[in-house]
Protein backbone atom coordinates (compact mmCIF):
# COMPACT_ATOMS: atom_id res chain seq x y z
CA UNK A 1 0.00 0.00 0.00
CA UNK A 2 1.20 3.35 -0.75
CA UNK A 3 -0.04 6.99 -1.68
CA UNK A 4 -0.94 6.55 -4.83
CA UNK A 5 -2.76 3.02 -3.89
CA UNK A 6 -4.65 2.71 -0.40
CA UNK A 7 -6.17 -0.55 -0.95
CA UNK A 8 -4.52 -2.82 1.28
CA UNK A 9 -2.80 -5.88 -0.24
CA UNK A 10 -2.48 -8.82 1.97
CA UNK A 11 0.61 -10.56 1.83
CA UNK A 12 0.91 -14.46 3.01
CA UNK A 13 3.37 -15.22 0.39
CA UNK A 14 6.22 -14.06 -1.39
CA UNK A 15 4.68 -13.37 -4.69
CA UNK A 16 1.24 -13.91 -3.88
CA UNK A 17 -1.63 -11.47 -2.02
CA UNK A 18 -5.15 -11.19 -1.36
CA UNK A 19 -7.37 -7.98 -0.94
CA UNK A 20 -10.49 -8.90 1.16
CA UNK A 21 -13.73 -8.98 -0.72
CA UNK A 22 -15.74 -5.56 -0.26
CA UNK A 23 -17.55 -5.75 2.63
CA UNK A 24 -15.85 -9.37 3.16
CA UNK A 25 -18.47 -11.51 1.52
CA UNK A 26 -17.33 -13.67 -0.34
CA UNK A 27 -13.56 -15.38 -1.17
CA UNK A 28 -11.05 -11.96 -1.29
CA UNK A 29 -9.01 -11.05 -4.74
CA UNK A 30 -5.95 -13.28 -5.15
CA UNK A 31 -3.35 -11.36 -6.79
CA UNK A 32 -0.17 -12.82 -8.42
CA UNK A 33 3.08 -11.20 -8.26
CA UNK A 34 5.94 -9.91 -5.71
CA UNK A 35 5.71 -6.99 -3.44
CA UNK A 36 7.36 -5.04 -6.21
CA UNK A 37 4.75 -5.76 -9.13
CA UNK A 38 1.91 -5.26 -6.01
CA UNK A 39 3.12 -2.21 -4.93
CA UNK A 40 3.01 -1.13 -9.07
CA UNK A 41 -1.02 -1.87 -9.34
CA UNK A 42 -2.34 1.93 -9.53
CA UNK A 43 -5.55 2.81 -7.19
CA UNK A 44 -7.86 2.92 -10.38
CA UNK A 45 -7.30 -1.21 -11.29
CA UNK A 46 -7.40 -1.93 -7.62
CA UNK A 47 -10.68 -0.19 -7.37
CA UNK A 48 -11.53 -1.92 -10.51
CA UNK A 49 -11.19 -5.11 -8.92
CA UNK A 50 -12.96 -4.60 -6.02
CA UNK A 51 -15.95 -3.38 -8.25
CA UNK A 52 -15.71 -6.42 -10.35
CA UNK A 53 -15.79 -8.59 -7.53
CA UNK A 54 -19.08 -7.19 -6.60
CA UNK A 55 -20.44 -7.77 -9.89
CA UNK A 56 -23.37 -10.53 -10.30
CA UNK A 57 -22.21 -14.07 -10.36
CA UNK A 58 -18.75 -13.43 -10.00
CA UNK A 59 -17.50 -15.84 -7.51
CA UNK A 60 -13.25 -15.45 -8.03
CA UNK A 61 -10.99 -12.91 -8.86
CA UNK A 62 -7.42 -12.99 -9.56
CA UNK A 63 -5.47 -10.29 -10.66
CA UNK A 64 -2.48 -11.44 -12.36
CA UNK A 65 1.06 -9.51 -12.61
CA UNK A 66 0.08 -7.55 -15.85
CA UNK A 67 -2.93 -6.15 -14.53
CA UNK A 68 -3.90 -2.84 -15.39
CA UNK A 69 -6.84 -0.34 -15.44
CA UNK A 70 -9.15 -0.78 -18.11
CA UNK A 71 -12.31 0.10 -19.87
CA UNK A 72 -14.86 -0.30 -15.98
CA UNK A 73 -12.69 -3.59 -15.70
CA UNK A 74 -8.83 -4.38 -15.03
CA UNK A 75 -7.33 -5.88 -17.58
CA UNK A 76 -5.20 -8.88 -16.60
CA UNK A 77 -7.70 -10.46 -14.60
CA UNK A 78 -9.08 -13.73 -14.22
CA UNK A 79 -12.79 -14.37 -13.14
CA UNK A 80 -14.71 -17.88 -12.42
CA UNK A 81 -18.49 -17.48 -12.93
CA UNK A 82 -20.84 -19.22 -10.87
CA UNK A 83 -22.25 -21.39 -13.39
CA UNK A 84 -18.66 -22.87 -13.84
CA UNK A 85 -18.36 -24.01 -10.22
């Protein structure tokens, strides 16, 4: 977490992380990558995320190394719908 990104990354493992679901319902964000490449993910494709997560149906996130903000979505991320489960 720094200045320019206040959503707090969790981080059990060297190059993996979690950010808790919003409102922790539900399994958190995994995200993929060192503390370098977390601390690099900007505040926008966190937020992203988080919104994402929210969305209907979506059940997993995982936000891999490359992720980036996108068009109401990060790019570089991974979803499982519920219908896949």
């Amino acid at each position: 977490m720094n200045d320019t990104n206040p959503t707090q990354i969790h981080a059990p493992g060297e190059a993996t992380g979690f950010i808790p679901a919003p409102g922790d319902k539900g399994k958190p964000i995994t995200v993929i990558g060192t503390n370098s490449i977390r601390a690099g993910f900007d505040a926008t494709c966190l937020q992203q995320a988080l919104n994402a997560r929210s969305a209907p149906g979506v059940t997993d996130l995982v936000l891999n190394p490359d992720a980036h903000a996108g068009y109401g979505a990060p790019v570089g991320w991974r979803r499982q719908p519920f219908w896949r489960m």
